[in-house]
Protein backbone atom coordinates (compact mmCIF):
# COMPACT_ATOMS: atom_id res chain seq x y z
CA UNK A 1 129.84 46.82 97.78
CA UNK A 2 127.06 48.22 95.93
CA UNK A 3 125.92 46.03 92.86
CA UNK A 4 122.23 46.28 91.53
CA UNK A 5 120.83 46.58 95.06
CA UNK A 6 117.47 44.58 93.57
CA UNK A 7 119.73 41.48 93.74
CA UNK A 8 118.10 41.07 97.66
CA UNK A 9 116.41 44.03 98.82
CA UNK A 10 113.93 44.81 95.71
CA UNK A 11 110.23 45.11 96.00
CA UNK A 12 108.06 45.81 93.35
CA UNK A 13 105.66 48.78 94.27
CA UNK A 14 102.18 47.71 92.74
CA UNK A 15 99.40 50.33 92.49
CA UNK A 16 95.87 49.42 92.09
CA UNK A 17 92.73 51.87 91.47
CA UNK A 18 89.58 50.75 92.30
CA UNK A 19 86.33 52.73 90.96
CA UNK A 20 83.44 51.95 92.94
CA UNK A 21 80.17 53.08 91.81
CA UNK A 22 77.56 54.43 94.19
CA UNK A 23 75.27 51.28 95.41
CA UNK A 24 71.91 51.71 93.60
CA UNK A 25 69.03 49.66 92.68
CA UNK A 26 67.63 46.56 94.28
CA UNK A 27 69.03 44.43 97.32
CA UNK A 28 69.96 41.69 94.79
CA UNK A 29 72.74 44.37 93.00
CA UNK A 30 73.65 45.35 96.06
CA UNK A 31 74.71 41.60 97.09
CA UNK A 32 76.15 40.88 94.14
CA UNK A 33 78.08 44.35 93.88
CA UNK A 34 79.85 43.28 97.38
CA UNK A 35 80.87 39.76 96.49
CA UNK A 36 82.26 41.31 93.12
CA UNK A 37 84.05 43.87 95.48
CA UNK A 38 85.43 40.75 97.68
CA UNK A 39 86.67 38.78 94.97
CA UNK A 40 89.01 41.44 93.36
CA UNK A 41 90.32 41.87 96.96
CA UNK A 42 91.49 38.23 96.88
CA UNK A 43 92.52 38.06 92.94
CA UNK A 44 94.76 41.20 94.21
CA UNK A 45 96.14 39.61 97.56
CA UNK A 46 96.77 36.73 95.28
CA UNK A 47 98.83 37.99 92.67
CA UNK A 48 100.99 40.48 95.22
CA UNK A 49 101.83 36.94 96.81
CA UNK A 50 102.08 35.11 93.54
CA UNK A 51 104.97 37.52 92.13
CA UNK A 52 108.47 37.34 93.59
CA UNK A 53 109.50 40.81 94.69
CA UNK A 54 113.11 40.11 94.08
CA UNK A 55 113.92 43.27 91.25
CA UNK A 56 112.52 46.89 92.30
CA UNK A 57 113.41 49.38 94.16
CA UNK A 58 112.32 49.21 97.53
CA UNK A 59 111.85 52.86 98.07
CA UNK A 60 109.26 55.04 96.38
CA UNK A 61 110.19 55.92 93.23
CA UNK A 62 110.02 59.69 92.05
CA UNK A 63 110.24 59.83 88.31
CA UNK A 64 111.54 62.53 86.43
CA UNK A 65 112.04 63.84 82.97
CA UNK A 66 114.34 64.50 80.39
CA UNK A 67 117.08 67.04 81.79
CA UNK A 68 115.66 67.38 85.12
CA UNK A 69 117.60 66.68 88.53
CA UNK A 70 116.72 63.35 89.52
CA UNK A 71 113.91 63.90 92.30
CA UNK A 72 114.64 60.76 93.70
CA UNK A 73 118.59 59.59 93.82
CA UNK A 74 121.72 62.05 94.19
CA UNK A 75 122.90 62.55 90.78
CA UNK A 76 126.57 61.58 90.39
CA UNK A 77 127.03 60.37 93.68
CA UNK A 78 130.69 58.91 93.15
CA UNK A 79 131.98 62.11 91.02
CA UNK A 80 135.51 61.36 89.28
CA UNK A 81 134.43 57.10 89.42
CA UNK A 82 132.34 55.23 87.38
CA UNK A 83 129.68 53.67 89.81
CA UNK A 84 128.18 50.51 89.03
CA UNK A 85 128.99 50.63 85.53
CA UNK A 86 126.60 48.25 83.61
CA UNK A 87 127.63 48.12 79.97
CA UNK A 88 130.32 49.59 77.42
CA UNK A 89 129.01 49.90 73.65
CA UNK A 90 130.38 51.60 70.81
CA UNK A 91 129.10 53.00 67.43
CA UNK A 92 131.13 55.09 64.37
CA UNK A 93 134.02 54.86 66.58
CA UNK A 94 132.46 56.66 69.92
CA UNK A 95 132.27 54.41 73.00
CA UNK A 96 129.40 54.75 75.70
CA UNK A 97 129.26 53.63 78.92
CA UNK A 98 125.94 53.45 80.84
CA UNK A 99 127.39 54.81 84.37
CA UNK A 100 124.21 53.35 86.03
CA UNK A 101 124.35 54.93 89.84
CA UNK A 102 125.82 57.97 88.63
CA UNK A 103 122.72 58.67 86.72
CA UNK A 104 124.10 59.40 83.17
CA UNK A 105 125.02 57.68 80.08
CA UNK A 106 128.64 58.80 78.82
CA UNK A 107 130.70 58.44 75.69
CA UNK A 108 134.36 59.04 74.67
CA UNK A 109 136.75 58.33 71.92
CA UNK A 110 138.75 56.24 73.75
CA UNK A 111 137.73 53.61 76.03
CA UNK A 112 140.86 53.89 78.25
CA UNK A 113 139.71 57.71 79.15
CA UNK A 114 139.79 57.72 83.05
CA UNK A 115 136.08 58.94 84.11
CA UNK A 116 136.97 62.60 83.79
CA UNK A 117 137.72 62.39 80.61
CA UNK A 118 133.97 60.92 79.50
CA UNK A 119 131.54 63.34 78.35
CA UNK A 120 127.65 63.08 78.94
CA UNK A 121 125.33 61.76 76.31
CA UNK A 122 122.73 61.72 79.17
CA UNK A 123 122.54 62.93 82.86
CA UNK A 124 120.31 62.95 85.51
CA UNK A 125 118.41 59.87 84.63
CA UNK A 126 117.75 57.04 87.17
CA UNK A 127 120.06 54.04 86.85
CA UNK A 128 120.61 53.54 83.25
CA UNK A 129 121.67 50.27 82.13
CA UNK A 130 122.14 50.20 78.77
CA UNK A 131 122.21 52.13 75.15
CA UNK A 132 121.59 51.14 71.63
CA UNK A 133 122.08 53.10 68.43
CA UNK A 134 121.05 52.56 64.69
CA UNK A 135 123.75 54.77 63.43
CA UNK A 136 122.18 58.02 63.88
CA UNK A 137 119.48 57.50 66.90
CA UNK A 138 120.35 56.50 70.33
CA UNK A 139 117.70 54.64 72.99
CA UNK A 140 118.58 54.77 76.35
CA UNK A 141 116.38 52.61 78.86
CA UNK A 142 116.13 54.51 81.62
CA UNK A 143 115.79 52.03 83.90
CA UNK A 144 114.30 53.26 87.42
CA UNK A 145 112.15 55.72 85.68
CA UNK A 146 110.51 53.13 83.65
CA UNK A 147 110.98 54.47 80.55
CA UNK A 148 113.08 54.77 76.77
CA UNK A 149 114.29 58.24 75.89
CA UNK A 150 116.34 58.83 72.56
CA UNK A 151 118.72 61.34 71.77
CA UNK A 152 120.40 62.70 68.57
CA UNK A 153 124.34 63.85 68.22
CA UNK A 154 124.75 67.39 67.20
CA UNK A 155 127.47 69.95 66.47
CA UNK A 156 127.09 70.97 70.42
CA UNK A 157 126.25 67.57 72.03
CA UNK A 158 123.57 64.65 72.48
CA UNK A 159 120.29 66.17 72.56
CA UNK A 160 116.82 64.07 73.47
CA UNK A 161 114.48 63.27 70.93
CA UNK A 162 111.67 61.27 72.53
CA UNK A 163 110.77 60.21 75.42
CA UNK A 164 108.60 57.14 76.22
CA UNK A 165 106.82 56.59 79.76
CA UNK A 166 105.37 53.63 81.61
CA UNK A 167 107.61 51.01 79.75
CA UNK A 168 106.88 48.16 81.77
CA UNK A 169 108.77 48.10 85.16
CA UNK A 170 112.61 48.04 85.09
CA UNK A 171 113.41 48.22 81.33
CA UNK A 172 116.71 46.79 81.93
CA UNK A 173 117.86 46.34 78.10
CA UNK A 174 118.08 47.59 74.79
CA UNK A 175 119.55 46.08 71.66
CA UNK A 176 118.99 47.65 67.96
CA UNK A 177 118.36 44.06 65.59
CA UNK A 178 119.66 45.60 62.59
CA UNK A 179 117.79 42.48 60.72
CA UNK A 180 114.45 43.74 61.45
CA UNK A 181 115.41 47.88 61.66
CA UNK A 182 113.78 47.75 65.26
CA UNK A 183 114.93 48.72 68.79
CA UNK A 184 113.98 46.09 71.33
CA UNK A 185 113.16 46.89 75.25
CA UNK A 186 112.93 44.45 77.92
CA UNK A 187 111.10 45.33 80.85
CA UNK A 188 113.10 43.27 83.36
CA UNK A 189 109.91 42.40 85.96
CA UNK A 190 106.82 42.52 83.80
CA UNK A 191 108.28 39.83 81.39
CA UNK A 192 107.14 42.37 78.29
CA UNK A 193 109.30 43.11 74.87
CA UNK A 194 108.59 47.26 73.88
CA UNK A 195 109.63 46.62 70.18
CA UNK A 196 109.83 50.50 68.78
CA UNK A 197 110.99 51.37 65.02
CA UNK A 198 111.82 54.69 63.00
CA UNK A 199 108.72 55.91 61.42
CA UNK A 200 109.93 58.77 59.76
CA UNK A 201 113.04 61.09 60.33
CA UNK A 202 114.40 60.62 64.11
CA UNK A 203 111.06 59.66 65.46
CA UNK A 204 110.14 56.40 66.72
CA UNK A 205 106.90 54.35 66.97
CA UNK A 206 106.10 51.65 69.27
CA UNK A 207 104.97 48.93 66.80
CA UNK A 208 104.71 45.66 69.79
CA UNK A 209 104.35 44.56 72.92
CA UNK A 210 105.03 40.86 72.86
CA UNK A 211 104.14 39.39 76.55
CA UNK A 212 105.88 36.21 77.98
CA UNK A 213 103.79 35.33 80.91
CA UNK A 214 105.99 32.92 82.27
CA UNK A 215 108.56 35.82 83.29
CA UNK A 216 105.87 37.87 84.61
CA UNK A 217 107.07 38.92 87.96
CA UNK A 218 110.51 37.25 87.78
CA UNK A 219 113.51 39.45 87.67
CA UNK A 220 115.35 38.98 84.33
CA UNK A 221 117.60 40.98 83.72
CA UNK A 222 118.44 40.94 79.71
CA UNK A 223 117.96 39.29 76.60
CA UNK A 224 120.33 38.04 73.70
CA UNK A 225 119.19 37.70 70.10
CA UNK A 226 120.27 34.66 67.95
CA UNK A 227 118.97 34.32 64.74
CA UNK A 228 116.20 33.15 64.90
CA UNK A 229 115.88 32.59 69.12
CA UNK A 230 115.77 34.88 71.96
CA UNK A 231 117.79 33.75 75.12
CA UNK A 232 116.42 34.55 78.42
CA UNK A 233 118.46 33.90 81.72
CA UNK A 234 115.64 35.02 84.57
CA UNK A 235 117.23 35.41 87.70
CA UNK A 236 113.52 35.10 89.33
CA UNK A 237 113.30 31.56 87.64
CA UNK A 238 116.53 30.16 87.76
CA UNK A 239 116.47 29.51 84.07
CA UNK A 240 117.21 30.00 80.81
CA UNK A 241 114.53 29.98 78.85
CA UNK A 242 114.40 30.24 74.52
CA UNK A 243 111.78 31.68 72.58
CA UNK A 244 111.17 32.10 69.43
CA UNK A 245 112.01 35.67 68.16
CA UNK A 246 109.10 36.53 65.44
CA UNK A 247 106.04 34.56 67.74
CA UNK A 248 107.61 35.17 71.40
CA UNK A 249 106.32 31.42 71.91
CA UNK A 250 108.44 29.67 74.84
CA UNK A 251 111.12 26.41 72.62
CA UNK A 252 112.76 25.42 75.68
CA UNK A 253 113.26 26.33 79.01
CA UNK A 254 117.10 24.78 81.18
CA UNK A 255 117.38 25.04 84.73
CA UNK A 256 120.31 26.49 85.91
CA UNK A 257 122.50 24.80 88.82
CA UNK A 258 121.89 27.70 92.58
CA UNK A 259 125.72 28.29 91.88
CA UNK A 260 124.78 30.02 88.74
CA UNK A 261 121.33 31.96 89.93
CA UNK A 262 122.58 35.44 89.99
CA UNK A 263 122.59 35.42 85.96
CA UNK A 264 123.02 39.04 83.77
CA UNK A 265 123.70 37.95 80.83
CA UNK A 266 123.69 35.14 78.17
CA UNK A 267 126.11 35.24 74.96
CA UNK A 268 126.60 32.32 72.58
CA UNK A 269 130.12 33.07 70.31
CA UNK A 270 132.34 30.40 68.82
CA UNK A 271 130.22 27.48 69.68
CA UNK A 272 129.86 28.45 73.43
CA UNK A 273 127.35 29.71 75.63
CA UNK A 274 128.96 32.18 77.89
CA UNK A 275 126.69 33.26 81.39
CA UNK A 276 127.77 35.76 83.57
CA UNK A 277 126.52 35.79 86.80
CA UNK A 278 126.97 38.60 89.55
CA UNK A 279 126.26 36.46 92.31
CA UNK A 280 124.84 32.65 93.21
CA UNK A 281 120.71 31.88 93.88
CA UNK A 282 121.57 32.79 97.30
CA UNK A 283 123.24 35.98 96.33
CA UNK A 284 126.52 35.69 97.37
CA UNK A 285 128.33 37.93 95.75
CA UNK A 286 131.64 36.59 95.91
CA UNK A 287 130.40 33.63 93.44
CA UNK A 288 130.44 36.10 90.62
CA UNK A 289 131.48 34.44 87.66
CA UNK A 290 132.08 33.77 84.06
CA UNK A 291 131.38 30.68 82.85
CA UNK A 292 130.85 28.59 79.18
CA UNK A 293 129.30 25.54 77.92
CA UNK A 294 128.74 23.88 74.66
CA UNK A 295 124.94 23.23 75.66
CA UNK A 296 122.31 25.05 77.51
CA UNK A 297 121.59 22.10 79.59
CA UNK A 298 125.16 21.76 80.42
CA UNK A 299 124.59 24.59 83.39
CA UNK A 300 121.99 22.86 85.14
CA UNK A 301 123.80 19.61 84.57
CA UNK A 302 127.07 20.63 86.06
CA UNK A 303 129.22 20.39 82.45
CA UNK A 304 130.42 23.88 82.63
CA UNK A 305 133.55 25.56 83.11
CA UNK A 306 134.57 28.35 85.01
CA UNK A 307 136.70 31.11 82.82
CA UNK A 308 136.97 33.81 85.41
CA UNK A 309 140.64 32.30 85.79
CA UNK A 310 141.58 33.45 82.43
CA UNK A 311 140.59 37.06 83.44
CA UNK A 312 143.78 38.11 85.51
CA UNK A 313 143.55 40.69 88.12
CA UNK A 314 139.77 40.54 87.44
CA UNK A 315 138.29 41.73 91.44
CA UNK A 316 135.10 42.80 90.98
CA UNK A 317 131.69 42.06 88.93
CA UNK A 318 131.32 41.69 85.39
CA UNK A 319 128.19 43.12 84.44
CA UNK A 320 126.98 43.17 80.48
CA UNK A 321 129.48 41.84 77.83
CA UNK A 322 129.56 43.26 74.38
CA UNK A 323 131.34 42.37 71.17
CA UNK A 324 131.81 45.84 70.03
CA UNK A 325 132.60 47.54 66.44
CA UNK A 326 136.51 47.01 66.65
CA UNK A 327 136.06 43.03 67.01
CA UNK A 328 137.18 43.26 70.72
CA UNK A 329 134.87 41.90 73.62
CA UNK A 330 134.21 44.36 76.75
CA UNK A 331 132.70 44.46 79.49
CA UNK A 332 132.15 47.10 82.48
CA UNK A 333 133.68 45.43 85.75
CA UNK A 334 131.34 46.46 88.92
CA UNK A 335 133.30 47.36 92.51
CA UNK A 336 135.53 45.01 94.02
CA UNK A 337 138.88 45.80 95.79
CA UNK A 338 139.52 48.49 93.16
CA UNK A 339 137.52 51.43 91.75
CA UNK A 340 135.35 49.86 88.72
CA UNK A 341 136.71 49.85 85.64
CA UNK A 342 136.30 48.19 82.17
CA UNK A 343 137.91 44.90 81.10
CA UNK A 344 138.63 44.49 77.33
CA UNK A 345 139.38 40.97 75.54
CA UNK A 346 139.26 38.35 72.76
CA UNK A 347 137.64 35.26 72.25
CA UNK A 348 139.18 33.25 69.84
CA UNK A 349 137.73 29.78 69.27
CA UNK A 350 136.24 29.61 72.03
CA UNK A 351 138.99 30.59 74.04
CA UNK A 352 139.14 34.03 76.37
CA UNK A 353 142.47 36.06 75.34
CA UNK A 354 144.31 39.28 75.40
CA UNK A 355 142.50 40.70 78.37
CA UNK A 356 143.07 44.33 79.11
CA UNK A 357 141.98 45.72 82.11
CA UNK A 358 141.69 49.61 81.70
CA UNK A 359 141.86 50.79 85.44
CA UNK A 360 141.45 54.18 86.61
CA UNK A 361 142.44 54.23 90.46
CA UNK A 362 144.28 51.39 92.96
């Protein structure tokens, strides 16, 4: 099964330059130019051991641009299948599915559309995991190409706007905070929010960089705004951690129990906190779950419950859950025994009901 292969087998590619200037001058400058030489070789060995290599690529990556073939992966490599789908989201109507190893953001009218019946917003890009819109402007983080590219809808299709390079390393997540008019990036392994905002027709301006340095290096995969908190659950920590939104200061950080270390994705609805996890700390992914809690603490604690029993014929991953314009809950299911497919539902008090599972081949 292929699911988000930096899970295990990741390693973050780190490039350093290093300008040395010709030796000149006296014997003292030349003694002191060779311990401050020696030093940055240790600072560097030190940090490449000090991060946990647990989210990138391992190959090296090739990065293209905006409508070019891929240099690095095979575009569409499961053609008439969704392959590792990583989140469904919706907006006037149209839904969009980010279709992460086939390279290409899609939309269509109806969520039930089999894959042949999606349409491309976006194609030869390099894993994609998620979209946002504002209404009128879409931001795609495309994710092994570490960068943000928006597009436009037109009479004869989606169209890019802008595209955005260097954004961190992974940007694994986008969300459009409709309370602030800004689109926020996560880059998953450099533990930095790209916070961009219109500044004038479809264009968009990067207005912050807020750093948390305690994710630095540890694979986190997404975010959730809450009012006035941002929820964190970092795979590379095996934690939740809360910050506050408008300073990016740390409130509190919860362990999570190994069982649970795999985390994608945080949501707090009806007086629960829902994780999904695609695998445990160990990453075994056959402990892929769903699970709730009234309390943060409750999943390092043990006072959790598992809900993937209320998802029938549920077989493979659930990757990003979104509550989308209709009121319904969905969420992109990642291969198990079946082709992947998308699982649609309720959650009413608390409670996980009328599940739909839209499947496109046995």
């Amino acid at each position: 099964m292929i699911l988000e292969r930096s899970n295990q087998n990741d390693r973050i590619d780190i490039k350093r330059k290093t300008t040395e200037k010709t030796a000149e001058g006296t014997m003292a400058e030349t003694v002191l130019k060779a311990v401050t030489v020696a030093l940055s070789v240790l600072l560097a060995a030190s940090a490449v051991t000090g991060i946990r290599a647990l989210a990138v690529e391992q190959e090296v990556r090739a990065k293209s641009k905006p409508g070019d073939v891929c240099a690095y992966d095979e575009p569409n490599a499961a053609p008439g299948s969704f392959h590792v789908p990583t989140q469904v989201y919706s907006k006037n109507g149209e839904f969009y599915l980010a279709d992460a190893y086939n390279q290409q953001v899609l939309h269509a009218g109806d969520c039930s559309a089999d894959p042949g019946g999606w349409s491309p917003v976006g194609i030869n890009l390099f894993r994609p995991h998620a979209i946002a819109s504002d209404g009128e402007l879409f931001m795609v983080v495309d994710t092994d190409n570490d960068r943000v590219v928006t597009y436009v809808r037109t009479e004869v299709g989606y169209e890019v706007v802008e595209c955005f390079e260097q954004v961190g390393v992974r940007p694994h997540y986008v969300t459009y905070d409709a309370s602030t008019g800004q689109f926020y990036v996560w880059s998953s392994m450099t533990g930095t929010m790209y916070i961009y905002k219109r500044s004038g027709g479809l264009n968009v301006t990067l207005r912050r960089t807020a750093h948390i340095p305690e994710l630095d290096g540890h694979y986190t995969r997404s975010f959730t705004i809450d009012g006035p908190d941002i929820y964190f659950p970092s795979v590379g920590r095996n934690a939740i951690y809360v910050v506050n939104k408008r300073s990016f200061r740390i409130k509190a950080v919860y362990d999570v129990g190994t069982e649970l270390g795999g985390m994608v994705q945080l949501r707090h609805d009806q007086g629960y906190y829902f994780l999904v996890t695609s695998s445990d700390a160990f990453y075994d992914q056959t402990k892929a779950t769903i699970v709730r809690s009234r309390t943060l603490s409750g999943f390092g604690l043990g006072s959790y419950e598992d809900v993937r029993s209320r998802f029938p014929e549920m077989d493979g991953t659930p990757y990003y859950i979104e509550r989308l314009e209709d009121g319904h809950y969905y969420a992109p299911i990642v291969e198990g025994k079946t082709d992947p497919y998308i699982c649609r539902f309720d959650i009413v008090n608390g409670e996980i009901t009328n599940v739909i599972n839209y499947k496109y081949k046995e």
